[in-house]
N, C-alpha and C. Protein backbone atom coordinates (compact mmCIF):
# COMPACT_ATOMS: atom_id res chain seq x y z
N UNK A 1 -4.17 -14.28 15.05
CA UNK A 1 -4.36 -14.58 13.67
C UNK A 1 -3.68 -15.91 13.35
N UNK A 2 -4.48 -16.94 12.72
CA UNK A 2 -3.69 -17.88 12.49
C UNK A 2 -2.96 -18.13 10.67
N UNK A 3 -1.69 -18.53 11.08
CA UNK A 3 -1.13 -18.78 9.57
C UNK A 3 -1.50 -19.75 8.80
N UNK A 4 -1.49 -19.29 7.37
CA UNK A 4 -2.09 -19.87 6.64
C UNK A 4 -1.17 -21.34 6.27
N UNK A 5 -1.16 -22.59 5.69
CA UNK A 5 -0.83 -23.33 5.63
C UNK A 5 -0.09 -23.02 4.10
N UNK A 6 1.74 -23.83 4.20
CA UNK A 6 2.59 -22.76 3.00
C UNK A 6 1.68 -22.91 1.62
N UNK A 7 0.80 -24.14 0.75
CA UNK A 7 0.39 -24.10 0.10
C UNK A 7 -0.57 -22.74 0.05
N UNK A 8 -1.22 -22.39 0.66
CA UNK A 8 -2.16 -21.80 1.08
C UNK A 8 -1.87 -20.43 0.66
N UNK A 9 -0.80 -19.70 1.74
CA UNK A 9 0.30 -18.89 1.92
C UNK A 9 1.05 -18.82 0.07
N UNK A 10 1.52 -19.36 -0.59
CA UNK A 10 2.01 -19.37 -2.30
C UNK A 10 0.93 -19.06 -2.68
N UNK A 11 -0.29 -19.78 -2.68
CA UNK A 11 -1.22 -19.10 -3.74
C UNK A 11 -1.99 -17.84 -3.56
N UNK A 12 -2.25 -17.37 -2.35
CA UNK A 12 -2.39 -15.96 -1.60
C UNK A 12 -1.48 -15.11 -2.66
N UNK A 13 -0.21 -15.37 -2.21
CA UNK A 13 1.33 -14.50 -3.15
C UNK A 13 0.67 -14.25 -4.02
N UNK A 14 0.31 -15.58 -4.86
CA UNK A 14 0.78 -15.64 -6.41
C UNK A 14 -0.89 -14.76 -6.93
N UNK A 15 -1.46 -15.08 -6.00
CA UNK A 15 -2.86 -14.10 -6.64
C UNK A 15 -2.92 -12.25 -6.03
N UNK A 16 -2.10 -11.87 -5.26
CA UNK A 16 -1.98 -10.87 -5.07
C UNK A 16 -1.10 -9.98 -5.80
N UNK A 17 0.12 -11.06 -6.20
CA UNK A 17 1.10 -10.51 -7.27
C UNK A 17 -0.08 -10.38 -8.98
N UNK A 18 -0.61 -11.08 -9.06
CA UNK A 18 -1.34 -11.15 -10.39
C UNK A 18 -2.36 -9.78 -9.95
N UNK A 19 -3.05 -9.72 -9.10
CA UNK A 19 -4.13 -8.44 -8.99
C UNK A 19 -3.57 -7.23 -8.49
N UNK A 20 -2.48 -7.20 -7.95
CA UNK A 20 -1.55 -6.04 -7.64
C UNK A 20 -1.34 -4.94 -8.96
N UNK A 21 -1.66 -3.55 -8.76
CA UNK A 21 -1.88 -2.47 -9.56
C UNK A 21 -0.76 -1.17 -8.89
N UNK A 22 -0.73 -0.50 -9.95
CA UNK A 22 -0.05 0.87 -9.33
C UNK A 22 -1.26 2.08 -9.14
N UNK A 23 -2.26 1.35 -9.51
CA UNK A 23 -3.32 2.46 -8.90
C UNK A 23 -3.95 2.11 -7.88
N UNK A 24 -4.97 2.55 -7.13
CA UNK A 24 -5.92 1.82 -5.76
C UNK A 24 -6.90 1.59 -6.99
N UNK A 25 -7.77 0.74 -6.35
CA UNK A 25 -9.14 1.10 -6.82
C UNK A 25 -10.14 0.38 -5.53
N UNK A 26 -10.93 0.73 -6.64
CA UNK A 26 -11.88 0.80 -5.47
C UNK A 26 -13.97 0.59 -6.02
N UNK A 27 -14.99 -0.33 -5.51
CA UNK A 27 -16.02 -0.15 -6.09
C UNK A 27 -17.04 0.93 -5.46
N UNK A 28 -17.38 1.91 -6.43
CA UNK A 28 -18.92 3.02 -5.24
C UNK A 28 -20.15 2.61 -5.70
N UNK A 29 -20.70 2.38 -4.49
CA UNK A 29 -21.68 1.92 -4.20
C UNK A 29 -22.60 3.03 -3.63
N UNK A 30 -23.78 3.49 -4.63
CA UNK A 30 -24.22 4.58 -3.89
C UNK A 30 -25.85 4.15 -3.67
N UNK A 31 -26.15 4.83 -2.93
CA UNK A 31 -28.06 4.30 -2.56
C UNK A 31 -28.57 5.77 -2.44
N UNK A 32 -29.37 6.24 -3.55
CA UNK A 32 -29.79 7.52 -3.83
C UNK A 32 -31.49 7.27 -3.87
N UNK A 33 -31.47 6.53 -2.65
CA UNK A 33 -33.09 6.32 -2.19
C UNK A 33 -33.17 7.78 -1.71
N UNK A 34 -34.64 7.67 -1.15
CA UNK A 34 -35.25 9.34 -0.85
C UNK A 34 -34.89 9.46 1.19
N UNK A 35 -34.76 7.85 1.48
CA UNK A 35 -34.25 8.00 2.45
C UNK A 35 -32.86 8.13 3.03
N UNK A 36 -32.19 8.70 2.16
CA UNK A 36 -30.63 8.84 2.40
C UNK A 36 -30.81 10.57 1.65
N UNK A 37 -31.71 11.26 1.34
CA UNK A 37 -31.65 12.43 1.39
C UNK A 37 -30.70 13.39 2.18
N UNK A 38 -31.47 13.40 3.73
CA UNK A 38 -30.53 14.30 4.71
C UNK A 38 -29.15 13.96 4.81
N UNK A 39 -28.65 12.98 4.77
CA UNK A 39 -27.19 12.89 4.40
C UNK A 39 -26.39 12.59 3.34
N UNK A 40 -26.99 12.75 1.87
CA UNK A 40 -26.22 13.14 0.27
C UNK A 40 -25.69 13.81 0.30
N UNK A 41 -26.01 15.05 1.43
CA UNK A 41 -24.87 16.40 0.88
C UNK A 41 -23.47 16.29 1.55
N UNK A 42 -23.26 15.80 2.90
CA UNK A 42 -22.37 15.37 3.65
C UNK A 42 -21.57 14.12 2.78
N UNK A 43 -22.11 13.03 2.51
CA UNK A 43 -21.82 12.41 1.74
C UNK A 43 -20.72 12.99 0.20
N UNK A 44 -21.57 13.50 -0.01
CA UNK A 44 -21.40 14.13 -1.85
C UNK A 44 -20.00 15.03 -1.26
N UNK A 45 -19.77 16.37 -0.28
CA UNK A 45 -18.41 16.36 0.27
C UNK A 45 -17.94 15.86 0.72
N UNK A 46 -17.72 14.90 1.27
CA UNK A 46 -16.55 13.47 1.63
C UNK A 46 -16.08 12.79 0.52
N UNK A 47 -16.88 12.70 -0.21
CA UNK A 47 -16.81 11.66 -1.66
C UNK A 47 -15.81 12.74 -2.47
N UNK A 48 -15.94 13.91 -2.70
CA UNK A 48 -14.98 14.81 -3.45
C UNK A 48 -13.76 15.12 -3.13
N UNK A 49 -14.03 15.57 -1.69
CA UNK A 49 -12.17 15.24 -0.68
C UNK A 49 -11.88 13.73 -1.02
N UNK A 50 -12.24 12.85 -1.00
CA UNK A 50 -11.66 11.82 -0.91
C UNK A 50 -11.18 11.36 -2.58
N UNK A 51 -11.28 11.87 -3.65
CA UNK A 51 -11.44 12.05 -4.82
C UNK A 51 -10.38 13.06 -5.24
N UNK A 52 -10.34 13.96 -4.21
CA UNK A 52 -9.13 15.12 -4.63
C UNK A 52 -7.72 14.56 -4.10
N UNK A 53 -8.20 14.33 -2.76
CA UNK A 53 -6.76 13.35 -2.34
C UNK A 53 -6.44 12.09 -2.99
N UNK A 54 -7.08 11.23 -3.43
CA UNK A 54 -6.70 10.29 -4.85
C UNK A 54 -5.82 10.59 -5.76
N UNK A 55 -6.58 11.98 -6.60
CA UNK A 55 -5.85 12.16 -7.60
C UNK A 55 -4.33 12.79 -6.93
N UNK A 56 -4.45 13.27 -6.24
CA UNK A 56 -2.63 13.76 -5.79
C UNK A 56 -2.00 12.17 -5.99
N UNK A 57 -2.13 11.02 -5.47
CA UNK A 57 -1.38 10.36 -5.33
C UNK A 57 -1.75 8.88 -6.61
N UNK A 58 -1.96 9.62 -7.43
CA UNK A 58 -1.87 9.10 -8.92
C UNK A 58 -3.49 8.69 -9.39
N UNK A 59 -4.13 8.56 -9.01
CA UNK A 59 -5.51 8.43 -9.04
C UNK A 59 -5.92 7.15 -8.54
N UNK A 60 -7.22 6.71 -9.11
CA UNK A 60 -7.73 5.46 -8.83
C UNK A 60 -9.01 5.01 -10.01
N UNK A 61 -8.63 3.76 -9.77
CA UNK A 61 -10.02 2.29 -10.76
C UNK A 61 -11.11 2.79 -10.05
N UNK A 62 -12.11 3.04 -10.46
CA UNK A 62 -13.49 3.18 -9.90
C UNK A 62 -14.50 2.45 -10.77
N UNK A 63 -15.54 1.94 -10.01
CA UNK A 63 -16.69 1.20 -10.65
C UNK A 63 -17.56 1.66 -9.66
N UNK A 64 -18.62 2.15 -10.76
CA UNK A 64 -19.41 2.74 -9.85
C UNK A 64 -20.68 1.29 -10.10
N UNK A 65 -21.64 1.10 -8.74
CA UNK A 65 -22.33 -0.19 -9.37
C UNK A 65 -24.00 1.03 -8.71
């Protein structure tokens, strides 16, 4: 991995400190074509575990697009 150059490296900081949250978030992106049928339901339980374990650890930003 190569390092970033220090200018480079400060403004990285300074924009991670500005978008830095105490929640996760996160965007869902779902495709509820007819060809993603056989796997919605697999889907649709992963998406709820992953939703239950969230909220234990304070929740999360969601945008659904």
């Amino acid at each position: 991995m190569t390092n970033l150059p220090a200018s480079h490296a400060k403004q990285v900081a300074e924009f991670l400190q500005k978008v830095r949250t105490a929640r996760g978030r996160i965007a869902f992106v779902i495709d509820a074509t007819m060809s993603r049928e056989e796997t919605w339901d697999a889907a649709a339980q992963l998406q709820a575990e992953m939703f239950s374990e969230t909220a234990k650890l304070g929740g999360l930003e969601m945008q659904v697009i």
